[in-house]
PDB file of N, CA and C in Angstrom:
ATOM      1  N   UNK A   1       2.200  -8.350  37.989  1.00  0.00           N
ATOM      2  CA  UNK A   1       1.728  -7.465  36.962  1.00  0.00           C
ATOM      3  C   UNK A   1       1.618  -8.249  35.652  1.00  0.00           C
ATOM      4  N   UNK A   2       0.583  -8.534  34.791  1.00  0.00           N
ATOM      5  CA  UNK A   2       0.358  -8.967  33.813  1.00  0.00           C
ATOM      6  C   UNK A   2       0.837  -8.237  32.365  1.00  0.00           C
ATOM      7  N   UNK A   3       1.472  -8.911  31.950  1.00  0.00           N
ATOM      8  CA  UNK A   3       1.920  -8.096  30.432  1.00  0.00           C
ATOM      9  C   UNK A   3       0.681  -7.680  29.408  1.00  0.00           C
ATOM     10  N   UNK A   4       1.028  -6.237  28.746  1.00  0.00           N
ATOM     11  CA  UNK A   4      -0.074  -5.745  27.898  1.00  0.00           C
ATOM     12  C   UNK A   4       0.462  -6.021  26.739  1.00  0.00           C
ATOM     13  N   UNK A   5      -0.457  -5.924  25.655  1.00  0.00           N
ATOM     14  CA  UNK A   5       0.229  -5.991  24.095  1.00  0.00           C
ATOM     15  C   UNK A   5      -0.585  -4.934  23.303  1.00  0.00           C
ATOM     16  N   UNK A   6      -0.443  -4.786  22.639  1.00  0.00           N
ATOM     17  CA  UNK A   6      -0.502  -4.002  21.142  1.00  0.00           C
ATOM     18  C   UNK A   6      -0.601  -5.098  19.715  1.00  0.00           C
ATOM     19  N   UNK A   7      -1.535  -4.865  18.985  1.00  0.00           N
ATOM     20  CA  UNK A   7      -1.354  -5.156  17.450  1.00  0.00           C
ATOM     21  C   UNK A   7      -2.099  -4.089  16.792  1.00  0.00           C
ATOM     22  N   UNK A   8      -1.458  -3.636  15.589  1.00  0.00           N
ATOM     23  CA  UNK A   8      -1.411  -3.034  14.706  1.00  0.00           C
ATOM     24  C   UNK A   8      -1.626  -3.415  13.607  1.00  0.00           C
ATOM     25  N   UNK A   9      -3.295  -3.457  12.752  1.00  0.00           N
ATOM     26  CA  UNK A   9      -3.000  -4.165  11.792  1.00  0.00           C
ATOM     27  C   UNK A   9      -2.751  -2.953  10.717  1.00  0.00           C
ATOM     28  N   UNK A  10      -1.909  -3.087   9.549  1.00  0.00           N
ATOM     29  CA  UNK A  10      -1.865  -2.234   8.393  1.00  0.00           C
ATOM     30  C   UNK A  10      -2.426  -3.153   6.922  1.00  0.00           C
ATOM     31  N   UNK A  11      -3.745  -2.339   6.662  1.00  0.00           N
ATOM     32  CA  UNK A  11      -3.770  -3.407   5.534  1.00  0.00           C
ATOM     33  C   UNK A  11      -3.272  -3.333   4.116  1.00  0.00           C
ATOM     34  N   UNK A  12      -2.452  -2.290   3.460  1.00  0.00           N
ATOM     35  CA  UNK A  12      -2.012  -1.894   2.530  1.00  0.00           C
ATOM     36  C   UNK A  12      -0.524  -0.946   3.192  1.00  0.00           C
ATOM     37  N   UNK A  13       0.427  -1.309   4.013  1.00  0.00           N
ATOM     38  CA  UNK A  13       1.098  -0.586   4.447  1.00  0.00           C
ATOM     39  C   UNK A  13       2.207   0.370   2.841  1.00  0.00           C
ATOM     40  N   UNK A  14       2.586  -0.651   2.098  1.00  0.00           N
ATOM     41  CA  UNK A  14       3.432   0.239   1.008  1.00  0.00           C
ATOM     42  C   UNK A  14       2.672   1.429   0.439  1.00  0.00           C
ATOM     43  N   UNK A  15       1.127   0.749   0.079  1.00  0.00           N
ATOM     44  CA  UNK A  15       0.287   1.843  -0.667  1.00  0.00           C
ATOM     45  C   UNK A  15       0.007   2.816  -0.206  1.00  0.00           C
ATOM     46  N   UNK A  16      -0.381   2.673   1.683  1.00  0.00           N
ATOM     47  CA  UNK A  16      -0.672   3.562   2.517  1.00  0.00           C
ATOM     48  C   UNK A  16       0.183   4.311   2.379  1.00  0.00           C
ATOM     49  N   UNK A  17       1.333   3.924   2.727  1.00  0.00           N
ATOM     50  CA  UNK A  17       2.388   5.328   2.728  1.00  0.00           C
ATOM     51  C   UNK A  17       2.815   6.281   1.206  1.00  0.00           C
ATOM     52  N   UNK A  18       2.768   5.386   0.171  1.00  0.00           N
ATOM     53  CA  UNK A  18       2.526   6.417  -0.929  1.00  0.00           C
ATOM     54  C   UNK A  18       1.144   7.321  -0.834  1.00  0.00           C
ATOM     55  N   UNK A  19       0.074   7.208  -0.525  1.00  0.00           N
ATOM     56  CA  UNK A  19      -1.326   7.882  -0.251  1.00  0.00           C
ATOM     57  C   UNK A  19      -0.395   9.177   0.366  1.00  0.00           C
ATOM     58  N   UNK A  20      -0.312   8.715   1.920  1.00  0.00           N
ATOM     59  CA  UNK A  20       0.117   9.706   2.781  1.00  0.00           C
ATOM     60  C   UNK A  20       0.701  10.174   2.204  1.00  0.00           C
ATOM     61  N   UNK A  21       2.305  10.215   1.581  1.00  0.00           N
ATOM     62  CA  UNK A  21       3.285  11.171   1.025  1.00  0.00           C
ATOM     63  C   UNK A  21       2.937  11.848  -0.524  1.00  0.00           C
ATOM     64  N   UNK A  22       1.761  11.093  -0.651  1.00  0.00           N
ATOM     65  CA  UNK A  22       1.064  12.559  -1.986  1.00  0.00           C
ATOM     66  C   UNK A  22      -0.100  12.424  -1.731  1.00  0.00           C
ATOM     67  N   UNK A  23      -0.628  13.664  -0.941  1.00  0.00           N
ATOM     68  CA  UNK A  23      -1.820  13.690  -0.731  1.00  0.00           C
ATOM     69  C   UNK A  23      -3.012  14.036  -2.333  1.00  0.00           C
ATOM     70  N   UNK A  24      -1.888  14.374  -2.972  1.00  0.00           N
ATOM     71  CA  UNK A  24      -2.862  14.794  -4.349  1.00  0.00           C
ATOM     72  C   UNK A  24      -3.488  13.566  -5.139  1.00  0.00           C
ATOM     73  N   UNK A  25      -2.950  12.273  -4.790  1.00  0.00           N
ATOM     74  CA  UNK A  25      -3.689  11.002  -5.108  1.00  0.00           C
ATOM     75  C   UNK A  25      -4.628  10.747  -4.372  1.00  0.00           C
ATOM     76  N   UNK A  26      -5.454  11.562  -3.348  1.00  0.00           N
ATOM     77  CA  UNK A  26      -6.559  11.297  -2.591  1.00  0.00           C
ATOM     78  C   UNK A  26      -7.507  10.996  -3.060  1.00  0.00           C
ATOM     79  N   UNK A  27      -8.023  11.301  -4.348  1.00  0.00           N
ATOM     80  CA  UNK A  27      -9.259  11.592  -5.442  1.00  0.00           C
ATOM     81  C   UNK A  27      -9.032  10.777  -6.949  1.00  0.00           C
ATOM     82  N   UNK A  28      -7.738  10.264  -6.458  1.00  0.00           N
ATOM     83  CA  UNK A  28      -8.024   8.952  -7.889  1.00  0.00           C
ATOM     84  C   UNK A  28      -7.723   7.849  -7.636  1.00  0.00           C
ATOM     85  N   UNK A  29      -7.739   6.866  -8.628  1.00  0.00           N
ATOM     86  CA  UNK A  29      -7.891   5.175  -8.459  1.00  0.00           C
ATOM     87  C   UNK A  29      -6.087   5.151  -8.163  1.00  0.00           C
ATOM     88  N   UNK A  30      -5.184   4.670  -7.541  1.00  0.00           N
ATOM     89  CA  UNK A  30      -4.070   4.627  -7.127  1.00  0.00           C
ATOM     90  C   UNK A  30      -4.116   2.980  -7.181  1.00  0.00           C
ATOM     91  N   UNK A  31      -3.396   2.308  -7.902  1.00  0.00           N
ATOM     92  CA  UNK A  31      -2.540   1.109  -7.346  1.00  0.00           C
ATOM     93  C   UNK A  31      -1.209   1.104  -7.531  1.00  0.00           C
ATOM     94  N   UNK A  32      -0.637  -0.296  -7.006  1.00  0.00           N
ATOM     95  CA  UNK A  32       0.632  -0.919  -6.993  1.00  0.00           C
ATOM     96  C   UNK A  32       1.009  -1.928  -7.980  1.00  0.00           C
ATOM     97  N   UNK A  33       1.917  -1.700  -9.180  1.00  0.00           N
ATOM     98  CA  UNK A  33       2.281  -2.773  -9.312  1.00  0.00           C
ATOM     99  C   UNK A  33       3.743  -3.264  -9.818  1.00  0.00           C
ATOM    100  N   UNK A  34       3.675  -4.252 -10.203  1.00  0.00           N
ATOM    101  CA  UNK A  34       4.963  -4.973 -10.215  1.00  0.00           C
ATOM    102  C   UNK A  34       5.448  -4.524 -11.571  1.00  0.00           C
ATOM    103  N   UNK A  35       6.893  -4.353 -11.341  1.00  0.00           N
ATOM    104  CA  UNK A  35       7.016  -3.879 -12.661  1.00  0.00           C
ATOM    105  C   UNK A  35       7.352  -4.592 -13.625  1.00  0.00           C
ATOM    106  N   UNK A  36       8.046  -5.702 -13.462  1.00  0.00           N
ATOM    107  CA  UNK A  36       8.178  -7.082 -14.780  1.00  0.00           C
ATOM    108  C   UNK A  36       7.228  -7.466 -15.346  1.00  0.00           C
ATOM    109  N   UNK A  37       5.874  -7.605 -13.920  1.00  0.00           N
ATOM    110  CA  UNK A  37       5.387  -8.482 -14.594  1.00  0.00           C
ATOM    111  C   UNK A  37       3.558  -7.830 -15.272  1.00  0.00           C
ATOM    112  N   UNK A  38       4.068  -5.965 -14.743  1.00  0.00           N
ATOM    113  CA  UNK A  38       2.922  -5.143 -15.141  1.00  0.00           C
ATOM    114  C   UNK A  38       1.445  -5.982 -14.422  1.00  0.00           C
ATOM    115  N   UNK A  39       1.427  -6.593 -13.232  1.00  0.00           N
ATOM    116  CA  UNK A  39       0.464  -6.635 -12.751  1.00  0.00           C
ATOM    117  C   UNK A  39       0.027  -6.091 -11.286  1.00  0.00           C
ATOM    118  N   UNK A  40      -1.397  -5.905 -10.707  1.00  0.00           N
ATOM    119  CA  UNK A  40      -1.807  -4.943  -9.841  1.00  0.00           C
ATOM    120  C   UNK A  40      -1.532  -6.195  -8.953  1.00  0.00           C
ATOM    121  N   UNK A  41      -0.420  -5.368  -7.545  1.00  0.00           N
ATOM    122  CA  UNK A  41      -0.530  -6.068  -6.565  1.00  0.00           C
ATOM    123  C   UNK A  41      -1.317  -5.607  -4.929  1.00  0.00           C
ATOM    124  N   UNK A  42      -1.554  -4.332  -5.463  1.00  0.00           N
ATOM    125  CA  UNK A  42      -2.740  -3.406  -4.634  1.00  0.00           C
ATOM    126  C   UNK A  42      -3.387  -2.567  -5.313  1.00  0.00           C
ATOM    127  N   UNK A  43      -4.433  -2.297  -4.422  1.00  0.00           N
ATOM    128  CA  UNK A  43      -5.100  -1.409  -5.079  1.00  0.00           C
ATOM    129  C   UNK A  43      -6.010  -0.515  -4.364  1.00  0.00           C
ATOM    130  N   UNK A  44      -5.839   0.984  -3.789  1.00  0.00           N
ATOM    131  CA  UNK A  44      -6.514   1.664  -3.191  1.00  0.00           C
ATOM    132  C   UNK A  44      -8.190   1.241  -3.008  1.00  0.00           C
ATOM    133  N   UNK A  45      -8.766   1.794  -1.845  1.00  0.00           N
ATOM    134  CA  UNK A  45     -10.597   1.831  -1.975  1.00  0.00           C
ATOM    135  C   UNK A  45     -10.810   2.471  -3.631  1.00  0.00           C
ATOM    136  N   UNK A  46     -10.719   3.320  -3.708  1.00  0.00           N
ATOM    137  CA  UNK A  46     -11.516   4.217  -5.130  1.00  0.00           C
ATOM    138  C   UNK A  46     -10.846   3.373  -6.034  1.00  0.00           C
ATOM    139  N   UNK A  47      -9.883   2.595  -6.249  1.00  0.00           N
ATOM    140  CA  UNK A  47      -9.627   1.757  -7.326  1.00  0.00           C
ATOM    141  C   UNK A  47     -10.786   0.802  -7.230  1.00  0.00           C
ATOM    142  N   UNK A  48     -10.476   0.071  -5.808  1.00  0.00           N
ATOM    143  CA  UNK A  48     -11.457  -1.425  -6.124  1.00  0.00           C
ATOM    144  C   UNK A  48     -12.814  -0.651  -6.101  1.00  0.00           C
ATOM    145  N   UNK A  49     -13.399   0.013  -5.777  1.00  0.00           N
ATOM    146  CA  UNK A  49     -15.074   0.501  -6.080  1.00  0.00           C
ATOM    147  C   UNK A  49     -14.842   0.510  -7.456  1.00  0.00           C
ATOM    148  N   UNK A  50     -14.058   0.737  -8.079  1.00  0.00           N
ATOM    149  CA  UNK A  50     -14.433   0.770 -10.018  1.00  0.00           C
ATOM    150  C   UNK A  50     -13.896  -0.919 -10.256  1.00  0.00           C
ATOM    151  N   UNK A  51     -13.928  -1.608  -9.299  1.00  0.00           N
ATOM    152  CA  UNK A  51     -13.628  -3.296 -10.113  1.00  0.00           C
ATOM    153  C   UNK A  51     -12.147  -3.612 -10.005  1.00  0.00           C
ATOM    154  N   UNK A  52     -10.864  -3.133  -9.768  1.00  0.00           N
ATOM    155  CA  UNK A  52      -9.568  -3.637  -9.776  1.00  0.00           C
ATOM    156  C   UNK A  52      -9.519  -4.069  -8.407  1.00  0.00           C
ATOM    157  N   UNK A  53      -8.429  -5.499  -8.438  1.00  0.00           N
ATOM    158  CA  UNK A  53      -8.190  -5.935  -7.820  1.00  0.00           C
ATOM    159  C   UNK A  53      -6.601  -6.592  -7.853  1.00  0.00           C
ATOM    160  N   UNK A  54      -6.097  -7.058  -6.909  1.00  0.00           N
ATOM    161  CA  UNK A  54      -4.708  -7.468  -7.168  1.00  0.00           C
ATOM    162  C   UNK A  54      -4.765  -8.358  -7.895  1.00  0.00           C
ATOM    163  N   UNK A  55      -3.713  -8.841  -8.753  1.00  0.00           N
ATOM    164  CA  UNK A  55      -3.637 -10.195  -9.918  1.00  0.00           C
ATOM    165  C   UNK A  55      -3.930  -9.266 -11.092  1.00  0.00           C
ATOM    166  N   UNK A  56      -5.035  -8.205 -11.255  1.00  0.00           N
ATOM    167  CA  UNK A  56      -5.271  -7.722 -12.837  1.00  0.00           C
ATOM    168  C   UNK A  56      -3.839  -7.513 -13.220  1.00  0.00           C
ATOM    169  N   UNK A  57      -4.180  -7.546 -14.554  1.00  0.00           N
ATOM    170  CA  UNK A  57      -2.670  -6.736 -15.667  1.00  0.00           C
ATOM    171  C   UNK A  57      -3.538  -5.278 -15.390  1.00  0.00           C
ATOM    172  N   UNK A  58      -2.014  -4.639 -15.798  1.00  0.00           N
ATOM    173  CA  UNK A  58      -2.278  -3.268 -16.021  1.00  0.00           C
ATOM    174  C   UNK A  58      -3.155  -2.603 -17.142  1.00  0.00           C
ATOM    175  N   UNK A  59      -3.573  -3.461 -18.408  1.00  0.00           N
ATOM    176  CA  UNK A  59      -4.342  -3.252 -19.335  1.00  0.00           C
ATOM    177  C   UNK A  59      -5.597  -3.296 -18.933  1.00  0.00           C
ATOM    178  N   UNK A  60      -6.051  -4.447 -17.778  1.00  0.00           N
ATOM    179  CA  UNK A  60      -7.180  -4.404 -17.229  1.00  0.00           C
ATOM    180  C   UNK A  60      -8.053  -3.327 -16.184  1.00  0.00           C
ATOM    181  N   UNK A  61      -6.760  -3.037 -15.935  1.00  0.00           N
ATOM    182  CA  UNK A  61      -6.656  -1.842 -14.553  1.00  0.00           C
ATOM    183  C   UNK A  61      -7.273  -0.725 -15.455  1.00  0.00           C
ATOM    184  N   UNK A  62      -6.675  -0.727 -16.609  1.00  0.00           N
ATOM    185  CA  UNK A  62      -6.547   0.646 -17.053  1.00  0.00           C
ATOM    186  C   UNK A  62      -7.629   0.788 -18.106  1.00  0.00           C
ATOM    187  N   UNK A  63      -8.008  -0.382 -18.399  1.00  0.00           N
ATOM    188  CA  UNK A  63      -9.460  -0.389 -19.223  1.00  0.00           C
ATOM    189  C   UNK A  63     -10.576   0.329 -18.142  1.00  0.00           C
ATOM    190  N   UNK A  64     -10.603  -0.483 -16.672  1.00  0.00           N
ATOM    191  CA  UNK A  64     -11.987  -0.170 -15.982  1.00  0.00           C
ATOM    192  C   UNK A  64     -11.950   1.817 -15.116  1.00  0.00           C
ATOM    193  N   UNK A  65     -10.119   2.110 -15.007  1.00  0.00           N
ATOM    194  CA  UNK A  65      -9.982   3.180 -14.873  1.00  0.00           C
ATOM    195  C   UNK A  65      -9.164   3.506 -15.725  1.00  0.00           C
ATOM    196  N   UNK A  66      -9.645   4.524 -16.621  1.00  0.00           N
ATOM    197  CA  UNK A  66      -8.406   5.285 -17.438  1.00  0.00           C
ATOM    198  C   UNK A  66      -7.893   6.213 -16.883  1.00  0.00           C
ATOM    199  N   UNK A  67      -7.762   6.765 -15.991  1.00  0.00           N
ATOM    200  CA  UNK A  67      -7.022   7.444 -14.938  1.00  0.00           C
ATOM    201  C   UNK A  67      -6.638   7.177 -13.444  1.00  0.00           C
ATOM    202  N   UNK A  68      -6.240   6.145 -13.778  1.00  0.00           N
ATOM    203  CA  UNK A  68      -5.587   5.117 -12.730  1.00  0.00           C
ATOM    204  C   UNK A  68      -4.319   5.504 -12.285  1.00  0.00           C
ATOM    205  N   UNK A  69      -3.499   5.768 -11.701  1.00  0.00           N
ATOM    206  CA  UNK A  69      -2.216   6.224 -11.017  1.00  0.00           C
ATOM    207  C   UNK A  69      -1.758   4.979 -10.548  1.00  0.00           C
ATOM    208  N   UNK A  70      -0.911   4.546 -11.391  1.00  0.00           N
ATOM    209  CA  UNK A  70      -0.231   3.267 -11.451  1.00  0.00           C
ATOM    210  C   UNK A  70       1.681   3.703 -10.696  1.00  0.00           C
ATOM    211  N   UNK A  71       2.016   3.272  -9.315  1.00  0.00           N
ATOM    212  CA  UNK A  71       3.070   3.520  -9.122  1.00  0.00           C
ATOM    213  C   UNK A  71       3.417   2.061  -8.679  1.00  0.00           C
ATOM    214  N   UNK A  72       5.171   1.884  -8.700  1.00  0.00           N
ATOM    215  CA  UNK A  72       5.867   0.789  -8.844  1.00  0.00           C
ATOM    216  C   UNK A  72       5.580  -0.105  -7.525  1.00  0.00           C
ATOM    217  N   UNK A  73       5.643  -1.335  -7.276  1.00  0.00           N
ATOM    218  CA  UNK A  73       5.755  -1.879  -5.735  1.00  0.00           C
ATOM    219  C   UNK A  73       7.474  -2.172  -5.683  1.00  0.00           C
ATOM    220  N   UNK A  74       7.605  -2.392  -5.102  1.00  0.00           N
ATOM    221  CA  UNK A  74       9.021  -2.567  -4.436  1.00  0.00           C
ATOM    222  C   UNK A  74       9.282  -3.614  -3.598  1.00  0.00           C
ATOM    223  N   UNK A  75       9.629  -4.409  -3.192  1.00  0.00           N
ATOM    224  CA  UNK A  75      10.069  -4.714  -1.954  1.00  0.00           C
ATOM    225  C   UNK A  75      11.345  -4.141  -0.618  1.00  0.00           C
ATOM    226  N   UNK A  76      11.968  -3.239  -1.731  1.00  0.00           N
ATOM    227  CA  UNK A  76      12.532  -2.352  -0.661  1.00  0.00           C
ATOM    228  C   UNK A  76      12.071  -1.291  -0.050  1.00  0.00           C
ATOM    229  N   UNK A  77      10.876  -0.766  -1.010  1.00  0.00           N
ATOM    230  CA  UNK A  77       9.955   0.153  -0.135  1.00  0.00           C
ATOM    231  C   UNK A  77       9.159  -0.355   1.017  1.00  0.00           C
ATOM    232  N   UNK A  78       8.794  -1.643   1.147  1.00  0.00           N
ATOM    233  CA  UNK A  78       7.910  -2.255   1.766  1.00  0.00           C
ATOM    234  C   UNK A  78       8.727  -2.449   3.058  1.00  0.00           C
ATOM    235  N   UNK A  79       9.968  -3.285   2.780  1.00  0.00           N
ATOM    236  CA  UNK A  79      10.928  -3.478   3.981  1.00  0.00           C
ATOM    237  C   UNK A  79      11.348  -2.048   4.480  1.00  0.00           C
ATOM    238  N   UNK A  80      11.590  -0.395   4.130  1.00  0.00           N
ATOM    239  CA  UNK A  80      11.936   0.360   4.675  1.00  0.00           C
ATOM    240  C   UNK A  80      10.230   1.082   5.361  1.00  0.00           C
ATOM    241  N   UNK A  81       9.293   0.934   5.090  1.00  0.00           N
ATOM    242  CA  UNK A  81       8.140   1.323   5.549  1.00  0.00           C
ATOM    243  C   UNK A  81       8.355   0.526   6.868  1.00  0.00           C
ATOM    244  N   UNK A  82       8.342  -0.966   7.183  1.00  0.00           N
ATOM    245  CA  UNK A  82       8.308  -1.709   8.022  1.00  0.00           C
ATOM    246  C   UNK A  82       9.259  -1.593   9.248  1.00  0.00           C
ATOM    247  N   UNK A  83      10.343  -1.250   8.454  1.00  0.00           N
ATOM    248  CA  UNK A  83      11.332  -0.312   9.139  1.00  0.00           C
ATOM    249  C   UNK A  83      11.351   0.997  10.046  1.00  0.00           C
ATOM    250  N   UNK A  84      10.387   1.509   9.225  1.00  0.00           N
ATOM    251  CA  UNK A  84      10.091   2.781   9.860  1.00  0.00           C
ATOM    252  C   UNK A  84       9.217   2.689  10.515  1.00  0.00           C
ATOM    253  N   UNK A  85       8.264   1.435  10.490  1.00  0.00           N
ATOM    254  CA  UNK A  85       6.735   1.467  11.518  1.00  0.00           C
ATOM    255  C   UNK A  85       7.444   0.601  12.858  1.00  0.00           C
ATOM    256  N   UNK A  86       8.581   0.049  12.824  1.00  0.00           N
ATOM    257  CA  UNK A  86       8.989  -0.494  13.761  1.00  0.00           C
ATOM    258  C   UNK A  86       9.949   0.088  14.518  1.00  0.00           C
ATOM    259  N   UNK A  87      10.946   1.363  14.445  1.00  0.00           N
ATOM    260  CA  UNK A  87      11.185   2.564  15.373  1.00  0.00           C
ATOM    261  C   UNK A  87      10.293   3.262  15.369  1.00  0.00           C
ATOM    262  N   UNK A  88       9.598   3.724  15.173  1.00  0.00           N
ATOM    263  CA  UNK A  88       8.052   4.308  16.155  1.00  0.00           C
ATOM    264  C   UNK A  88       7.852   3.555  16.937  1.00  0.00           C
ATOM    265  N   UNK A  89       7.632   1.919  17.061  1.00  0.00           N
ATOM    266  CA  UNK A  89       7.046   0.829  17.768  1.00  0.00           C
ATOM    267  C   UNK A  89       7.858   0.891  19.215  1.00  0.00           C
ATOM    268  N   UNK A  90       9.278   1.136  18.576  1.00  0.00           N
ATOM    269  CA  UNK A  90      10.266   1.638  19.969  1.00  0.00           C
ATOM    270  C   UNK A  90       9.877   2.321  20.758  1.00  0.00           C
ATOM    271  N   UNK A  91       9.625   3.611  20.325  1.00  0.00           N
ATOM    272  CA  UNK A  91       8.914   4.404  21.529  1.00  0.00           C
ATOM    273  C   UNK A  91       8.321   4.085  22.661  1.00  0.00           C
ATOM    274  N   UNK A  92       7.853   3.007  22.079  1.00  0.00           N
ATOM    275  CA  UNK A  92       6.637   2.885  24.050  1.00  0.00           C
ATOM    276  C   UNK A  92       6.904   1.294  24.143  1.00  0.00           C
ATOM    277  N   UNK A  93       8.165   0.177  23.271  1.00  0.00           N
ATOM    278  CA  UNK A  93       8.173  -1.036  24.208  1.00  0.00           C
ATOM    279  C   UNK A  93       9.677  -1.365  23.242  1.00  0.00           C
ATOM    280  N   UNK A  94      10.197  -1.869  24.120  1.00  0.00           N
ATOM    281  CA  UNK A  94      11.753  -2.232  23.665  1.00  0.00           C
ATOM    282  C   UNK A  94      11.327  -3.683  23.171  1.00  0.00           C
ATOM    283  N   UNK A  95      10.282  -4.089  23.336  1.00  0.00           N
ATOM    284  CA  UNK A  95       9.728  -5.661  22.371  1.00  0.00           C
ATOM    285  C   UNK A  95       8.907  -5.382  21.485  1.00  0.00           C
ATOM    286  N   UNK A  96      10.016  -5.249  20.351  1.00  0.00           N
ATOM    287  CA  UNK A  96       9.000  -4.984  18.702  1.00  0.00           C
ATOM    288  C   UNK A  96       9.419  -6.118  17.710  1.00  0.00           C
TER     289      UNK A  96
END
């Protein structure tokens, strides 16, 4: 019997899951960023269609959208998302 696999790509997994858990950011420019250093380290579709991209400062972000929904990145959000996408992964293979 030949082994099957799975990949999963996520391409914004932190941002994704803020999207999902407020659906009321569906309809505006949403990014991520760092908070020291106030720069965009993601940035939703409807952000980048108005021009932001990761690396901008937040002044830049917020020049091309003035109603930009700027929430924090984390790296502990990122590691508990990953966390959580990897017991789901349990479910159907004890090799995650």
């Amino acid at each position: 019997m030949s082994d099957l696999f799975a990949c999963i790509q996520f391409e914004e997994p932190a941002l994704d899951t803020w999207l999902h858990s407020c659906p009321n950011l569906s309809n505006t420019p949403v990014v991520l960023a760092e908070p020291h250093s106030r720069r965009v380290v993601s940035a939703c579709p409807r952000s980048q269609a108005l021009g932001i991209r990761p690396g901008f400062s937040l002044a830049s972000a917020q020049a091309l959208a003035g109603n930009v929904t700027v929430l924090p990145a984390s790296d502990s959000h990122l590691t508990q998302v990953m966390h959580t996408l990897a017991e789901h992964a349990l479910q159907f293979s004890d090799q995650v």
